[in-house]
C-alpha atoms as a PDB file:
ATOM      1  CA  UNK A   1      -5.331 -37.627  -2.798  1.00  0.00           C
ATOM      2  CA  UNK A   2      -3.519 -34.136  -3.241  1.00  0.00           C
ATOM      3  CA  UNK A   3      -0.141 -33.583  -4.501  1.00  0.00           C
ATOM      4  CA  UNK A   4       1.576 -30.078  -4.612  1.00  0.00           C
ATOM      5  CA  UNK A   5       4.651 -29.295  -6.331  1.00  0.00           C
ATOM      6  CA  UNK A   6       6.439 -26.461  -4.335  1.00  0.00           C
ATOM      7  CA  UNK A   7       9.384 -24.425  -6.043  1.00  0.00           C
ATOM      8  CA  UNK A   8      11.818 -21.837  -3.981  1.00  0.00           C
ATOM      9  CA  UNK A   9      14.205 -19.990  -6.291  1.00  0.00           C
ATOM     10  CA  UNK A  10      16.447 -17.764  -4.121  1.00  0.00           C
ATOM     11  CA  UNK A  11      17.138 -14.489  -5.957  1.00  0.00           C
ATOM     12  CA  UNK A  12      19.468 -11.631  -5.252  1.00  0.00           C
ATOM     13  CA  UNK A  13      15.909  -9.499  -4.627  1.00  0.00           C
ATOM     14  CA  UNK A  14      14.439 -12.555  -2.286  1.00  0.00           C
ATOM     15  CA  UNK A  15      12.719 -15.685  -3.216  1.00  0.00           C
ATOM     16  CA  UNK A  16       9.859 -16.521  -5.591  1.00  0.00           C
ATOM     17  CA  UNK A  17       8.067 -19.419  -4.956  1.00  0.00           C
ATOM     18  CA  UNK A  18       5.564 -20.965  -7.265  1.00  0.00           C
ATOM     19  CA  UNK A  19       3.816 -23.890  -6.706  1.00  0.00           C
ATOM     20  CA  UNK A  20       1.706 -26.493  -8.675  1.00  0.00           C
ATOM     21  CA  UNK A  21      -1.654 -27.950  -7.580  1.00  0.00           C
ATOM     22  CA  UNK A  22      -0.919 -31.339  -9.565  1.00  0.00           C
ATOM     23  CA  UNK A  23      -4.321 -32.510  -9.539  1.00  0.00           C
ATOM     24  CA  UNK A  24      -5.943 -28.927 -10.017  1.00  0.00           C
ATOM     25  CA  UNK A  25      -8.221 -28.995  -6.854  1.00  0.00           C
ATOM     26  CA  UNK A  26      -8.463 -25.511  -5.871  1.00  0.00           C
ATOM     27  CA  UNK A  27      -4.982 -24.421  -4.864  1.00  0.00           C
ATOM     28  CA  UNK A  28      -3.659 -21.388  -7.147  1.00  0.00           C
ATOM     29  CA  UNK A  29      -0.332 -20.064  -7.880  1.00  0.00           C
ATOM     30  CA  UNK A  30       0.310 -16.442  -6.991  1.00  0.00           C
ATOM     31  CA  UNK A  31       2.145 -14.008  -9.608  1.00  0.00           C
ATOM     32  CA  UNK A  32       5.887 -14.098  -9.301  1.00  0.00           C
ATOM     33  CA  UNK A  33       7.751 -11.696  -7.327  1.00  0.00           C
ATOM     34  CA  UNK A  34      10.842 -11.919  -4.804  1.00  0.00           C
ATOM     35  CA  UNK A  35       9.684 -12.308  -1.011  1.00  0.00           C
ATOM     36  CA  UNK A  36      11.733 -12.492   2.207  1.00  0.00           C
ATOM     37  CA  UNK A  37      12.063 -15.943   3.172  1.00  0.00           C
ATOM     38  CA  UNK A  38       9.416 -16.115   5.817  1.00  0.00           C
ATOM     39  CA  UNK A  39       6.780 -14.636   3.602  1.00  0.00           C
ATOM     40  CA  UNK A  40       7.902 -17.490   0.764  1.00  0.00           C
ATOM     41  CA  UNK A  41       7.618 -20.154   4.210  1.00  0.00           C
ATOM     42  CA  UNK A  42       4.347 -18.619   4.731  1.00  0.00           C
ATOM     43  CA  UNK A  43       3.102 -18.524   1.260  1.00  0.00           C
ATOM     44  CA  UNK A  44       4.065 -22.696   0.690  1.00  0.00           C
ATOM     45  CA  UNK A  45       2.147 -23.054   3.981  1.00  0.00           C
ATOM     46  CA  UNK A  46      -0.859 -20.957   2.612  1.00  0.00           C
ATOM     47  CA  UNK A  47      -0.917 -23.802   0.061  1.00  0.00           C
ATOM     48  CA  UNK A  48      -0.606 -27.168   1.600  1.00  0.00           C
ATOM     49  CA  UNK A  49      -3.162 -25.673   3.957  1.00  0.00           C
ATOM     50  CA  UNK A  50      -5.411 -25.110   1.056  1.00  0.00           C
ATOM     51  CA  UNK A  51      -5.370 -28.639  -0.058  1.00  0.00           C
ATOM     52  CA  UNK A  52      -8.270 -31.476   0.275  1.00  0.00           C
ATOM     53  CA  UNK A  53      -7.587 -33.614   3.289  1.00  0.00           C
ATOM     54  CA  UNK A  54      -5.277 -36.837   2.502  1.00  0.00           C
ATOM     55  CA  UNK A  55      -7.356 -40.002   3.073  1.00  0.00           C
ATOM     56  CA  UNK A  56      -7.850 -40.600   6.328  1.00  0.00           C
ATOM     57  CA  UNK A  57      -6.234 -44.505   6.289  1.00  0.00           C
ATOM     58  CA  UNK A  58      -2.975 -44.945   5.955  1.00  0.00           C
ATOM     59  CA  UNK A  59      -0.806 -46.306   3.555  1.00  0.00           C
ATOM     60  CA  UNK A  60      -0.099 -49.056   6.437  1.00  0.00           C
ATOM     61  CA  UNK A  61      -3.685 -49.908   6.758  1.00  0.00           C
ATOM     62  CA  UNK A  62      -5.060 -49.629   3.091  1.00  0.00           C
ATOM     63  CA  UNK A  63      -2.172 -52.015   2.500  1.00  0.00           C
ATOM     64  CA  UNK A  64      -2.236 -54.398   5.090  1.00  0.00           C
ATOM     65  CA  UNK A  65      -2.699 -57.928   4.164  1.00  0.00           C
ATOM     66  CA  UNK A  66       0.050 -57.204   0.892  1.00  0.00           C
ATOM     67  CA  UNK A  67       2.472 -55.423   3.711  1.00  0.00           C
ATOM     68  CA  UNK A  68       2.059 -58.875   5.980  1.00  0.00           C
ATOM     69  CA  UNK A  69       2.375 -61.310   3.298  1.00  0.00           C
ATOM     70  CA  UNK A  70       6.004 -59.833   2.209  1.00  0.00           C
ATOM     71  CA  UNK A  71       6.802 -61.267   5.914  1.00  0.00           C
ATOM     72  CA  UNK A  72       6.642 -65.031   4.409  1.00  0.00           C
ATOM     73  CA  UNK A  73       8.879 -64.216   1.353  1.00  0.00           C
ATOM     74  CA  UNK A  74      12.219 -65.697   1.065  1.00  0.00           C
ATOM     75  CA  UNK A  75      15.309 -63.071   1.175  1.00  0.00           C
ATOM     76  CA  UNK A  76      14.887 -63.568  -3.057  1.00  0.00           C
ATOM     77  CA  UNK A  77      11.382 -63.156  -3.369  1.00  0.00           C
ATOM     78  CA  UNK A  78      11.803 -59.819  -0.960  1.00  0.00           C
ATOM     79  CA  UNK A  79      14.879 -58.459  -3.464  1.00  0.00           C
ATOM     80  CA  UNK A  80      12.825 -58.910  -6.561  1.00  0.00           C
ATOM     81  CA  UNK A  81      10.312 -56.803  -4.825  1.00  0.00           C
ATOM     82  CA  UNK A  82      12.386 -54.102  -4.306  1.00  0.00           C
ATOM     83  CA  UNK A  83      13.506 -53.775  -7.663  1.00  0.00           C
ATOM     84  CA  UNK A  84       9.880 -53.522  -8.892  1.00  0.00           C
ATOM     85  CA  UNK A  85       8.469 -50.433 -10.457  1.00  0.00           C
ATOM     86  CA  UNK A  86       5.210 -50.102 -12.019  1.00  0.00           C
ATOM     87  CA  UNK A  87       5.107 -50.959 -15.680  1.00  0.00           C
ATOM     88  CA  UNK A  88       5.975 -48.944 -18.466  1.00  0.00           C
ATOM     89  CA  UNK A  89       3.658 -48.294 -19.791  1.00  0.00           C
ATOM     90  CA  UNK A  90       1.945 -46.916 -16.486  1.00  0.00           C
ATOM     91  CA  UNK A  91       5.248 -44.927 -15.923  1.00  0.00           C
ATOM     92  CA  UNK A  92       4.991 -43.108 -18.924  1.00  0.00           C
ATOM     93  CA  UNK A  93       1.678 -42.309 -18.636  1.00  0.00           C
ATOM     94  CA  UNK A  94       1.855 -41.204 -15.025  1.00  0.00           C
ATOM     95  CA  UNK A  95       5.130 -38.900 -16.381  1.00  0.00           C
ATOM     96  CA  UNK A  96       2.218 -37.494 -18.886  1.00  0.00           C
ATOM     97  CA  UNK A  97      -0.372 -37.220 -16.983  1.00  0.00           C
ATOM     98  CA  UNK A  98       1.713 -35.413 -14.006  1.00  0.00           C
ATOM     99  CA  UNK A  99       3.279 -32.693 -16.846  1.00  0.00           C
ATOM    100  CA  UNK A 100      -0.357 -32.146 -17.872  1.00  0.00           C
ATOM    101  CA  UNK A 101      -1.586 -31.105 -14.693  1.00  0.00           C
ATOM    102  CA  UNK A 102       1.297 -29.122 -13.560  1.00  0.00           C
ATOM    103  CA  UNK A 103       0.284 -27.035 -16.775  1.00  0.00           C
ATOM    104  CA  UNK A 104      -2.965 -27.010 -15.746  1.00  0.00           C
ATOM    105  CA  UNK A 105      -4.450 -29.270 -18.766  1.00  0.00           C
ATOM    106  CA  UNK A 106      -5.615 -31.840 -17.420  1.00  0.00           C
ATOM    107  CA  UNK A 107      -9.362 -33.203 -18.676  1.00  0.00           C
ATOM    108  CA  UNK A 108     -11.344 -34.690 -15.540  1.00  0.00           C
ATOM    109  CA  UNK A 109     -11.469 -38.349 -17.200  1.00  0.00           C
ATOM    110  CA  UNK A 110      -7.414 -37.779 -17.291  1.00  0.00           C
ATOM    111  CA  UNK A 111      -7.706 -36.478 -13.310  1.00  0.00           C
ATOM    112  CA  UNK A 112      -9.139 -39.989 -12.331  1.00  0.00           C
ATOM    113  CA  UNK A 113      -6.966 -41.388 -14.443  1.00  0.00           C
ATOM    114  CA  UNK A 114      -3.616 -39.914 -12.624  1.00  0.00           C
ATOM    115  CA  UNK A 115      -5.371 -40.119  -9.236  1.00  0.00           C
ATOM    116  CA  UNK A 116      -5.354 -44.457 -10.109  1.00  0.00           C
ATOM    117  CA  UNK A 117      -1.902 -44.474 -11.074  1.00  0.00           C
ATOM    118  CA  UNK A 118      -1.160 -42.438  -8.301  1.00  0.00           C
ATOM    119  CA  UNK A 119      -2.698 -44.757  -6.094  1.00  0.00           C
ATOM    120  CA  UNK A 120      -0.368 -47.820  -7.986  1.00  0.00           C
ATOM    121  CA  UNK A 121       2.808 -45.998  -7.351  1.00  0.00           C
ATOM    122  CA  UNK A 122       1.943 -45.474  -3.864  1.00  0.00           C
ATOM    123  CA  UNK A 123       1.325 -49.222  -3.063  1.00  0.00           C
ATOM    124  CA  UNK A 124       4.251 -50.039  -5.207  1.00  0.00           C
ATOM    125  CA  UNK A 125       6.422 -47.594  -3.326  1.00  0.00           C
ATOM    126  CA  UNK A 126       4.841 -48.906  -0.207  1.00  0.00           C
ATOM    127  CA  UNK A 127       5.793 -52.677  -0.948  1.00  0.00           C
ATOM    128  CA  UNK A 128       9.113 -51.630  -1.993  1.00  0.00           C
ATOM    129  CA  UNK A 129       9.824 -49.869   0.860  1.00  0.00           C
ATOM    130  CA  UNK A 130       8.777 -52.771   3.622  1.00  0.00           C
ATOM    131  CA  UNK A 131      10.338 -55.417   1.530  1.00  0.00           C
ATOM    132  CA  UNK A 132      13.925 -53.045   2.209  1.00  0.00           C
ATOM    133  CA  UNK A 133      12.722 -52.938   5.729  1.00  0.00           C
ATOM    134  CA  UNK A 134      12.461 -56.484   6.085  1.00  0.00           C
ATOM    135  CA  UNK A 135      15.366 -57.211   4.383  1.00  0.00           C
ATOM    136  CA  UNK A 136      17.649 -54.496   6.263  1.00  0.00           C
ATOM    137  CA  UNK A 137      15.918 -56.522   9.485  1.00  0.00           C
ATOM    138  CA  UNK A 138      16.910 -59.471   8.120  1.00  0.00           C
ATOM    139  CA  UNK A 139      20.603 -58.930   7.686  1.00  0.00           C
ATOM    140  CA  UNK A 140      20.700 -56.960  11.500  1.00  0.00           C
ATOM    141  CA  UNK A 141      19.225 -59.838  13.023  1.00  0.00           C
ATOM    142  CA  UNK A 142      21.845 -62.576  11.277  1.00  0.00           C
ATOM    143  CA  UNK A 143      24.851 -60.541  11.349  1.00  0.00           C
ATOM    144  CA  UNK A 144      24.542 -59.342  15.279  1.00  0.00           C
ATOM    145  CA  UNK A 145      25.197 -62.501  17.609  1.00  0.00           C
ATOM    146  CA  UNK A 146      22.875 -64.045  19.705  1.00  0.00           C
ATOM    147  CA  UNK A 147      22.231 -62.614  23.305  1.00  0.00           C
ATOM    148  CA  UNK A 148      23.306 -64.664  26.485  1.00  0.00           C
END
């Protein structure tokens, strides 16, 4: 997984971007100095280009069977999964974790470390967001009345 934190300040000389690799894999901020706007578009694009190849299965696919089974959950069951957020003790850490690699610190036990956590927010955030979907579906499909 790759994450990069992209910054565009807009001066009155032009615009300075800096950027964060947040899981230090190779992508390097450049020194700060005003650009035009296309060279500060180019420069972010420079980056992402730079970065390690997201994995190749989708968040759909990696979580399939968990994405199906919110299909059989009552309209309560699918509410109390979209208030869920990862614990907080994993929150914290994550917060850590990502403020350590954005400085650059990060030791390569705590790089695995952020890449699982990572990996838990992104299934939670997946879950949260198709138990919305099916509830938004849901509420469409009982409020509109039925064709003729």
């Amino acid at each position: 997984m790759a994450a990069l934190q992209v910054t565009i300040e807009r001066t009155t000389d032009g615009y300075i971007v800096t950027y964060d690799d947040l899981y230090g894999r190779g992508v390097k901020n450049r020194p700060r100095k005003p650009l035009s706007l296309d060279k500060a578009l180019a420069r972010v694009k420079e980056a992402l280009e730079r970065l390690p190849p997201t994995p190749d299965v989708p968040l759909s696919q990696r979580y399939a069977k968990e994405l199906k089974a919110l299909e059989r959950l009552s309209d309560a069951e699918l509410e109390a999964w979209g208030q869920t957020f990862m614990p907080k003790a994993h929150e914290r850490r994550f917060s850590v974790l990502l403020r350590k690699a954005a400085q650059g610190r990060l030791t390569e036990k705590e790089r695995r470390e952020l890449e699982v956590l990572s990996e838990e927010f992104l299934r939670i955030s997946a879950l949260k967001t198709r138990a919305s979907a099916l509830q938004q579906k849901r509420r469409e499909k009982t409020s509109t009345p039925a064709s003729r």
